[in-house]
Protein backbone atom coordinates (compact mmCIF):
# COMPACT_ATOMS: atom_id res chain seq x y z
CA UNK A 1 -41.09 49.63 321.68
CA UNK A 2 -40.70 51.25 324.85
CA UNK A 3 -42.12 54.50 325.27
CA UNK A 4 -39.91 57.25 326.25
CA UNK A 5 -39.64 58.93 329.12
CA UNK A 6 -39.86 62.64 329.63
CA UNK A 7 -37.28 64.28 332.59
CA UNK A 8 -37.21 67.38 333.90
CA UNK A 9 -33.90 68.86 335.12
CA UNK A 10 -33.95 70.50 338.98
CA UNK A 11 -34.94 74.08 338.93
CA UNK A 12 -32.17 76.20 340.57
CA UNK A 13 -33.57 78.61 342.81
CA UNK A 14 -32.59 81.47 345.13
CA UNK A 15 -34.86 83.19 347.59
CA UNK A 16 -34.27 87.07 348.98
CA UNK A 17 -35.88 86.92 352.22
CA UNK A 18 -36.63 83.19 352.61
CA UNK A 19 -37.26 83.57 356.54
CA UNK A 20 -40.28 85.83 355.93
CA UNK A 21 -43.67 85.10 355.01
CA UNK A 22 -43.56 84.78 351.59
CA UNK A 23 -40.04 82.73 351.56
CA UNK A 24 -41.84 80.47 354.18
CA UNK A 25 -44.17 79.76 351.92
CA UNK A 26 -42.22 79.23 348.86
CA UNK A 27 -39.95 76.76 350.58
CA UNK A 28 -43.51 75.15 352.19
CA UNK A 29 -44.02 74.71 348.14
CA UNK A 30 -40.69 73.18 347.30
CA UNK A 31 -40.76 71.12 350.33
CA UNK A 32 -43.62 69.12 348.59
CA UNK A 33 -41.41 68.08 345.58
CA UNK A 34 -37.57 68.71 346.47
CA UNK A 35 -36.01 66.55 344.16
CA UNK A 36 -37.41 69.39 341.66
CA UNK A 37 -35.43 72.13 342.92
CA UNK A 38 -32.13 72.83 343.52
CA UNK A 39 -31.18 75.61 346.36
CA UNK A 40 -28.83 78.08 345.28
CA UNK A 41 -29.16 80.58 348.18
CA UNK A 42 -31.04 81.76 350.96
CA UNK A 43 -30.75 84.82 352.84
CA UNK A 44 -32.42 86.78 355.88
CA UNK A 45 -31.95 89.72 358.13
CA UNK A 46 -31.20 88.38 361.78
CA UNK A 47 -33.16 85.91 362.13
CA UNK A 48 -29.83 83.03 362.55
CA UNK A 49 -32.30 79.75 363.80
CA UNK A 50 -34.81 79.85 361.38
CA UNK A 51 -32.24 80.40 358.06
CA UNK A 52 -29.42 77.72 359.24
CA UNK A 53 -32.14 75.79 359.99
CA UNK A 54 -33.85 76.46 356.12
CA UNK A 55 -30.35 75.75 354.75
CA UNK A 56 -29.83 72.39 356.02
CA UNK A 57 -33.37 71.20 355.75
CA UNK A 58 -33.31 72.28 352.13
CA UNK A 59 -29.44 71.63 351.43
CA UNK A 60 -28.63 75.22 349.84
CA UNK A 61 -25.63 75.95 348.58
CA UNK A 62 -25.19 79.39 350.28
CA UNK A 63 -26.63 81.19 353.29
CA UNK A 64 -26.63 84.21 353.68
CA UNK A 65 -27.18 87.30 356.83
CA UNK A 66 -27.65 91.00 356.01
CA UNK A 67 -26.80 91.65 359.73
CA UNK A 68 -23.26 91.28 359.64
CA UNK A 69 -23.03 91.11 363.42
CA UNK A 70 -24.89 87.81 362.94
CA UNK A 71 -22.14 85.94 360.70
CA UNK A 72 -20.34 84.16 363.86
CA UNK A 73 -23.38 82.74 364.64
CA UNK A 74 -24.55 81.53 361.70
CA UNK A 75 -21.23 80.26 360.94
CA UNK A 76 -21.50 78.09 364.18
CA UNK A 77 -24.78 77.27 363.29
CA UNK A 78 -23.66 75.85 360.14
CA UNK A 79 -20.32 74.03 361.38
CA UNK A 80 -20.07 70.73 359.32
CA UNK A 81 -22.15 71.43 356.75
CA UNK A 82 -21.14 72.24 352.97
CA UNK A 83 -23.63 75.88 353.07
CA UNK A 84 -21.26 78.53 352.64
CA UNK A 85 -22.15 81.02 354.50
CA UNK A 86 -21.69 85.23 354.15
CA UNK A 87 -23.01 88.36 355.43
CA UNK A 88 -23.55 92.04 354.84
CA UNK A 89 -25.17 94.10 351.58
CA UNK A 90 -22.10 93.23 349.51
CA UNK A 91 -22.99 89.66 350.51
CA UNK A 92 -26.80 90.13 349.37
CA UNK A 93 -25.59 91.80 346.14
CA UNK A 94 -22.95 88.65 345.04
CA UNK A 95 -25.43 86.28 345.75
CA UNK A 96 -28.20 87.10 344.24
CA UNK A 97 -26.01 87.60 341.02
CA UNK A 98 -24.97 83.79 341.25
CA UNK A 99 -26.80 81.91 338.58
CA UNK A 100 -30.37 80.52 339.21
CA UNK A 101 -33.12 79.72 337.18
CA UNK A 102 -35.23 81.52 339.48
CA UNK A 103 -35.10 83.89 341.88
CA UNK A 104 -37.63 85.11 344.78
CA UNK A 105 -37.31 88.69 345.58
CA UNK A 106 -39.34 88.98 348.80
CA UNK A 107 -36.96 91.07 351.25
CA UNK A 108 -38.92 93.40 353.11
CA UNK A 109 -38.63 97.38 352.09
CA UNK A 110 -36.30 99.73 350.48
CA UNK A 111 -33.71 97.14 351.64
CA UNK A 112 -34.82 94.77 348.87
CA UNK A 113 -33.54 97.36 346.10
CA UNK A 114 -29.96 96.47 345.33
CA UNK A 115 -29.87 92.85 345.63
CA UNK A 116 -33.11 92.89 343.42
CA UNK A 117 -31.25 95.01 340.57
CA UNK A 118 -28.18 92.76 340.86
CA UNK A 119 -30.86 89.61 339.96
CA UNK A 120 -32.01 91.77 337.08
CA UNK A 121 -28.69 92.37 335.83
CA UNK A 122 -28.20 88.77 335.14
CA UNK A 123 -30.51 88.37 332.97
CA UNK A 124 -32.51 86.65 335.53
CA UNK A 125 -36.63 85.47 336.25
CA UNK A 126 -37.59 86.99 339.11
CA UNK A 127 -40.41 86.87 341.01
CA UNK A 128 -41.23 89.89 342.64
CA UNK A 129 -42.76 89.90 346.39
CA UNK A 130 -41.44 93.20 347.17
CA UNK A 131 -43.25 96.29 346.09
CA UNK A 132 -41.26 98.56 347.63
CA UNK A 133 -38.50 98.16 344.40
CA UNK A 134 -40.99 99.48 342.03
CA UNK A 135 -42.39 102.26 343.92
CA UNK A 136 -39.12 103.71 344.98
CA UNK A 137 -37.36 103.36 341.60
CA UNK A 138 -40.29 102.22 339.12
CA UNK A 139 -38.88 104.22 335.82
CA UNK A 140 -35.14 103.14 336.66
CA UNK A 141 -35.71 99.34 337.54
CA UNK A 142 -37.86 98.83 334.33
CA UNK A 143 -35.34 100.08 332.29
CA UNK A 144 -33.05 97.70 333.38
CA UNK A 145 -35.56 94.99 333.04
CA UNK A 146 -35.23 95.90 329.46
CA UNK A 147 -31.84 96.16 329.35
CA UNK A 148 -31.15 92.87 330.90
CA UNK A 149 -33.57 91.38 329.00
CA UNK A 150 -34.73 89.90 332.81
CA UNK A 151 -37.85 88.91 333.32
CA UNK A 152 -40.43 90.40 336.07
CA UNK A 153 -43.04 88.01 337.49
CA UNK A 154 -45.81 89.66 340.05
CA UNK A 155 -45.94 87.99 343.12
CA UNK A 156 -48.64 90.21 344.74
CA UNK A 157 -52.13 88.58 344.58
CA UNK A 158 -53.43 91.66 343.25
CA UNK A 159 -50.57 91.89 340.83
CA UNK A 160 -50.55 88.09 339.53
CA UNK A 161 -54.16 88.10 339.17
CA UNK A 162 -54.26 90.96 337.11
CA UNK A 163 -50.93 89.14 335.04
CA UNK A 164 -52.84 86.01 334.11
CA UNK A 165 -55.60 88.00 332.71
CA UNK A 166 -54.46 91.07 331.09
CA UNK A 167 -53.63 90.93 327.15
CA UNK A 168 -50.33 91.94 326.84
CA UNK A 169 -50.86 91.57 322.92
CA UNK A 170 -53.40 94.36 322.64
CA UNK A 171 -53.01 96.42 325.43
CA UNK A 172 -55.37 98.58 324.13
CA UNK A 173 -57.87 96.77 324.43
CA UNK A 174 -57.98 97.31 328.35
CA UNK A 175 -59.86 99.95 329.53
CA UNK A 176 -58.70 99.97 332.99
CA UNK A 177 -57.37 97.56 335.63
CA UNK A 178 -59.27 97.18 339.33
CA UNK A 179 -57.25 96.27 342.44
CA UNK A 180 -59.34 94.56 345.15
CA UNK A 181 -58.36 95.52 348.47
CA UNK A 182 -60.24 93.43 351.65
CA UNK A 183 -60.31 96.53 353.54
CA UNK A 184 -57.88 95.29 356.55
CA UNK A 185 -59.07 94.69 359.88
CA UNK A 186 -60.53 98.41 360.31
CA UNK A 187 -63.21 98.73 357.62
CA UNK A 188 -65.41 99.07 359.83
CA UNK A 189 -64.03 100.77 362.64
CA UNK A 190 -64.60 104.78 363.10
CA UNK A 191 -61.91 107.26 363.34
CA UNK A 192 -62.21 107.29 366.87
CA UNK A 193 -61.53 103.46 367.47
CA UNK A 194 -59.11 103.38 365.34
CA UNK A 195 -57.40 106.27 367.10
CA UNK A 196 -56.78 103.60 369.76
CA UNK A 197 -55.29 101.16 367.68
CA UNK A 198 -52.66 98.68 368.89
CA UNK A 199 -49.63 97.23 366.99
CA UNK A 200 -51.11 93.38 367.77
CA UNK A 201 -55.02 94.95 366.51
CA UNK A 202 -52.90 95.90 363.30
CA UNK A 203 -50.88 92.81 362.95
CA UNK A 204 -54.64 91.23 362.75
CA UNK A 205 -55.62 90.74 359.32
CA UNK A 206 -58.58 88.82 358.72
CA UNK A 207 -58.01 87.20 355.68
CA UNK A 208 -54.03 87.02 354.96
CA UNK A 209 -50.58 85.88 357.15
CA UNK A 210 -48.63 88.57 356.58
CA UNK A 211 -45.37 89.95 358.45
CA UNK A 212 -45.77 92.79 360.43
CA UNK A 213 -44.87 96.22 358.45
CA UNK A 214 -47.29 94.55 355.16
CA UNK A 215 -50.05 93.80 357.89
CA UNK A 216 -50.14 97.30 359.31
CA UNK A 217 -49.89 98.42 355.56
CA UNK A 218 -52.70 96.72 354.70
CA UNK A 219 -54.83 98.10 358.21
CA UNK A 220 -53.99 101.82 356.70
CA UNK A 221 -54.34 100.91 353.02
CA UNK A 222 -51.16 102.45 351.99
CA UNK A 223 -50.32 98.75 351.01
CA UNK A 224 -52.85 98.94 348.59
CA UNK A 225 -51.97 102.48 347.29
CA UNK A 226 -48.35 101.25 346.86
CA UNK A 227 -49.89 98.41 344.88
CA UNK A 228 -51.04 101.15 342.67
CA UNK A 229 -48.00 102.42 341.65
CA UNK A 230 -46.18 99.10 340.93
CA UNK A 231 -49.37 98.04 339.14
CA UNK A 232 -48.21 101.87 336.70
CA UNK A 233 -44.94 100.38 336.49
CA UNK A 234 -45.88 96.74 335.74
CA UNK A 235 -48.57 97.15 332.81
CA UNK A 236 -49.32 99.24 330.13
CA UNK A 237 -51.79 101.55 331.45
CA UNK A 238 -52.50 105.16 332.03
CA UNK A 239 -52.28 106.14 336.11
CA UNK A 240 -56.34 106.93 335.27
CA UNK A 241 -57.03 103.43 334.30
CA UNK A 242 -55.90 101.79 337.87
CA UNK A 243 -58.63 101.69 340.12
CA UNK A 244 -59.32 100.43 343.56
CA UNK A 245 -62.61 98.96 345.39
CA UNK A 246 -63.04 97.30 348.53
CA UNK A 247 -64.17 93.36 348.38
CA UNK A 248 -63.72 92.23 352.08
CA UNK A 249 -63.65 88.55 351.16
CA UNK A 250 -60.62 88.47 349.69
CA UNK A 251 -61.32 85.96 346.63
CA UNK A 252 -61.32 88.25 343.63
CA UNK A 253 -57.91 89.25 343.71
CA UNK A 254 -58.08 91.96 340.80
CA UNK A 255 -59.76 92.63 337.43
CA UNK A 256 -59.12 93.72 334.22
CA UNK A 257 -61.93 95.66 332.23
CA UNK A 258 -61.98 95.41 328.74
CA UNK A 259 -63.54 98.23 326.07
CA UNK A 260 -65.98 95.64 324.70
CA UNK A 261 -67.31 95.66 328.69
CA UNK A 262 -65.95 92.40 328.92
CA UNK A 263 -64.47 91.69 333.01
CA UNK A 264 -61.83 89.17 333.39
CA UNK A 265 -61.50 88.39 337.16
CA UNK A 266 -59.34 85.86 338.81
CA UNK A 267 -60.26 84.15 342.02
CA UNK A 268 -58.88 82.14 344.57
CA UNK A 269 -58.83 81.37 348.08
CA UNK A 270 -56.71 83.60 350.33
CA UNK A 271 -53.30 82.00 350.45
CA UNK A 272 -50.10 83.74 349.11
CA UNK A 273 -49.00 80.21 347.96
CA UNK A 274 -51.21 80.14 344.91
CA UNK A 275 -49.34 83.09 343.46
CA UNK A 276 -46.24 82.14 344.40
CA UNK A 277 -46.27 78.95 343.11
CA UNK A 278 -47.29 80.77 339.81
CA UNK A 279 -44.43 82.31 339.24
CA UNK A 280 -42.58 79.29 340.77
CA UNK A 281 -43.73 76.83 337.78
CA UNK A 282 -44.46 79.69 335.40
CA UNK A 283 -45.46 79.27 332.23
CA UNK A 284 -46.73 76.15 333.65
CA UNK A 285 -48.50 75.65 336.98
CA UNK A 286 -48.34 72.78 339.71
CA UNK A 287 -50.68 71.80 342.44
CA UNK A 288 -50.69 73.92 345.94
CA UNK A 289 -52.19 72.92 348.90
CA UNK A 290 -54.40 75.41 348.86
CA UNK A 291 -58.20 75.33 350.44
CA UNK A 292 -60.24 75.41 347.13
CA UNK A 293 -62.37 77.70 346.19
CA UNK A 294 -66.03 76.94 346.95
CA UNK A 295 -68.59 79.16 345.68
CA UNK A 296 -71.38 77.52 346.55
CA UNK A 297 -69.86 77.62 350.58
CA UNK A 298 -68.71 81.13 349.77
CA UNK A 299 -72.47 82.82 349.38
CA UNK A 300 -72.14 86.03 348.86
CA UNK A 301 -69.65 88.73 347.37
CA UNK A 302 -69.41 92.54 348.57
CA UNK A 303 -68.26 95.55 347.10
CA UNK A 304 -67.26 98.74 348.64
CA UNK A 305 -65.99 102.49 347.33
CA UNK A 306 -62.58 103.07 349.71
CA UNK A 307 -63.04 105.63 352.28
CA UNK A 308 -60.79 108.16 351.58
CA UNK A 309 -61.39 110.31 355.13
CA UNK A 310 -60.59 107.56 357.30
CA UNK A 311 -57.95 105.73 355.05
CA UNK A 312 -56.31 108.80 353.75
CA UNK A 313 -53.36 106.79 352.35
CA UNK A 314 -54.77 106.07 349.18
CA UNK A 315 -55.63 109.61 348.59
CA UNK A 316 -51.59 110.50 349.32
CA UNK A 317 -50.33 108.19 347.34
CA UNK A 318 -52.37 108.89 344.38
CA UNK A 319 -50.79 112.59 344.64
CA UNK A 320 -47.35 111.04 345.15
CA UNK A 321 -48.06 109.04 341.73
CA UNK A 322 -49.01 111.73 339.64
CA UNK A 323 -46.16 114.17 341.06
CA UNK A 324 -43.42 111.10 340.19
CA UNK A 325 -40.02 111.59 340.41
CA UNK A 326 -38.81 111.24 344.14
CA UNK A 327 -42.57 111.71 345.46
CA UNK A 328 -42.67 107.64 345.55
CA UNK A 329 -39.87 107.23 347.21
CA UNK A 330 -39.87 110.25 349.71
CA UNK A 331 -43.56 108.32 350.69
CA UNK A 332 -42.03 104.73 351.09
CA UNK A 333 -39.04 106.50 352.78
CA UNK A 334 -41.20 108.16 355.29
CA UNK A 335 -44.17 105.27 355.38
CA UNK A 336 -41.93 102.86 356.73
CA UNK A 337 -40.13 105.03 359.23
CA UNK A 338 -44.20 105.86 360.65
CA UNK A 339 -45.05 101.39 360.87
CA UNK A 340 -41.71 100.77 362.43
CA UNK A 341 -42.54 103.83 365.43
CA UNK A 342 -46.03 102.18 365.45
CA UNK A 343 -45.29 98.66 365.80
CA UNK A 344 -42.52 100.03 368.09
CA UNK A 345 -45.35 101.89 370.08
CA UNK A 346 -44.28 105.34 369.54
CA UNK A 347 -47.11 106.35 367.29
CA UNK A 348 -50.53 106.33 366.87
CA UNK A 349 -52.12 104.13 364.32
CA UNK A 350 -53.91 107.62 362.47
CA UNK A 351 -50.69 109.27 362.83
CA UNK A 352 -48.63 106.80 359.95
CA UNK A 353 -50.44 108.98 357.02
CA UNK A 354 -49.74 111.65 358.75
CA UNK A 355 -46.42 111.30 359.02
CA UNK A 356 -45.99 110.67 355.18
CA UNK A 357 -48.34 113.30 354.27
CA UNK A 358 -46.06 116.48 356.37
CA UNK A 359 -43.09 114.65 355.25
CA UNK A 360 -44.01 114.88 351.61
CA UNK A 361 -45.18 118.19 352.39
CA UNK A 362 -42.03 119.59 353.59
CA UNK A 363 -39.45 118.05 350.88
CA UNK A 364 -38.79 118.94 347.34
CA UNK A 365 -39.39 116.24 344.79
CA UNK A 366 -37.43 116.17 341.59
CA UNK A 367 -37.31 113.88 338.38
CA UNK A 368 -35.36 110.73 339.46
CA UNK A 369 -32.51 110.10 337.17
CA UNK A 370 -30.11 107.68 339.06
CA UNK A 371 -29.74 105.14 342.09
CA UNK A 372 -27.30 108.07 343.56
CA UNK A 373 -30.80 109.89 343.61
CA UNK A 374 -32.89 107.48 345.40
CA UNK A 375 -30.79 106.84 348.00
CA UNK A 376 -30.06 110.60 348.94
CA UNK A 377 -33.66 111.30 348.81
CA UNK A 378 -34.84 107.99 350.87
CA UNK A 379 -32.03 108.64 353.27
CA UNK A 380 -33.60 112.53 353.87
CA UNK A 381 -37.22 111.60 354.06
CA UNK A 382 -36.63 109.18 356.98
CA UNK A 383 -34.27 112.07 358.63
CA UNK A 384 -37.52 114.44 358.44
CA UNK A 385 -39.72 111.78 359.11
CA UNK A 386 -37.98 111.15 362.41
CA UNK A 387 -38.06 114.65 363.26
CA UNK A 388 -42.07 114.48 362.36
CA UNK A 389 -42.17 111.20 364.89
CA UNK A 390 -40.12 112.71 367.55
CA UNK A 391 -42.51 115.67 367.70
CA UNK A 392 -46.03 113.75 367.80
């Protein structure tokens, strides 16, 4: 008798962002077994080389530029091929509605939003890279989660650690969640060096490859503060249970305390394609090419309390959490209006969480009841967080 033979069908798959860091590395993954995936669509900002290039390589079906200035050149890029190609939000919106098995939500910022929420609306599995959705809209994007019956997958390390241990079937159980945060390429530094910071010090990170506005995140710790609020959104916890402490190795990624004193950690090397390719396989899990963990090579693990003089962000954030309603997304609003003037050299490093803080500060926040909502209020805090930028 011969024994049967068990076949997998391709894996459809469409990736929101797949020029940046984490849709590098998510293509590096399928690149390693391609006859398991089939490429639905891929999308970037501007960056025309590196997509047409991602499109052909990995024969997707669409392509697609949010810069709509950039469709004639795609297009040319793309002359004789089958890869339809698009461009504009409308663009971003359709295609992430096409059907996929999975998608990869990893565009950078409040720009990530809509074509996120039109992923969701399908019904669809998506792994989310950006953070920004749930801090800007938390209450109103897990609602329709739950209306769509969609299901959310944490691409964060912090995140996805924290999703392979946590026991979803007695959440009571947990007594409260820890986010590990390496500390950035300043834990050390006093207020005074880092006063003097430049964009490429910032850009710097010791452990991770990261894009820009995440690395200079990281270097303030308001990446780790907006962690906080999607991890609110993303588990069943109490804002008191999330904590954060400083572990500058980067290898426990988060940890979930239990009531019987029980600590379930996971660990890892440093390399965003262990929890992507998570989700990617999820609820199964394939190889990565990953460095592996070695212990033994490792030595030593350190713990630190944040400082919340010199990285004030977690401390503003915090506030912004427990206020809710627009606070969130009146501080992503203005936060990424403050890393955009500082990678674009016209701000100090010190002066980011400043910027945040005067902007939250001078606006009114109220409950947050619609999209309509969001967008007025993220389109007024980065009008007054210009104004804060022009005047520093």
């Amino acid at each position: 008798m011969t024994p049967s033979v068990k076949t997998h069908e391709s894996k459809s798959v469409t990736i929101l962002g797949s020029t940046g860091s984490v849709g590098c590395s998510t293509l590096d993954l399928i690149s390693r077994n391609p006859e398991a995936y089939d490429i639905v669509a891929l999308t970037a900002n501007r960056n025309v080389a590196k997509l047409a290039e991602q499109a052909i390589k990995f024969k997707a079906k669409n392509a697609v530029i949010a810069d709509e200035s950039c469709y004639q050149d795609l297009k040319n890029a793309l002359s004789g091929t089958d890869v339809k190609v698009s461009a504009g939000q409308q663009a971003l919106d359709e295609v992430a509605h096409l059907s996929s098995d999975w998608v990869m939500a990893s565009i950078v910022g409040a720009a990530g939003l809509r074509p996120t929420l039109s992923a969701i609306r399908r019904g669809a599995t998506v792994a989310l890279a950006n953070k920004e959705c749930l801090v800007c809209a938390g209450d109103l994007m897990m609602q329709e989660v739950r209306d769509h019956k969609a299901t959310l997958l944490p691409v964060d390390s912090e995140h996805n650690a924290i999703f392979q241990v946590f026991d979803f079937d007695q959440p009571e159980t947990v007594d409260c969640i820890t986010l590990t945060a390496s500390g950035g390429p300043f834990i050390n530094s006093s207020m005074e060096e880092m006063r003097h910071v430049t964009p490429a010090q910032a850009v710097a990170h010791p452990n991770w490859d990261m894009g820009a506005k995440i690395s200079v995140d990281s270097a303030t710790m308001m990446n780790k503060g907006l962690e906080m609020i999607e991890a609110y959104h993303l588990f069943p916890v109490r804002q008191d249970q999330i904590e954060i402490i400083v572990h500058p190795q980067s290898v426990i990624h988060s940890m979930v305390t239990y009531v019987d004193g029980s600590v379930l950690a996971q660990l890892g090397s440093p390399d965003m394609r262990i929890p992507i390719s998570y989700t990617l396989a999820w609820p199964e899990r394939i190889a990565t090419p990953a460095k592996k963990l070695n212990l033994v090579e490792l030595k030593r693990l350190d713990f630190l309390e944040p400082d919340l003089v010199r990285f004030p962000a977690l401390r503003i954030v915090r506030e912004a959490m427990e206020t809710g309603g627009t606070a969130p997304t009146i501080l992503n609003a203005a936060n990424e209006e403050a890393v955009y003037a500082f990678l674009d050299n016209r701000l100090g490093f010190l002066d980011i969480a400043r910027v945040v803080e005067e902007t939250l500060n001078r606006l009114q926040t109220a409950p947050l009841t619609c999209l309509r909502m969001l967008h007025d209020s993220d389109a007024e805090a980065r009008a007054v967080a210009q104004q804060i930028i022009g005047r520093l």
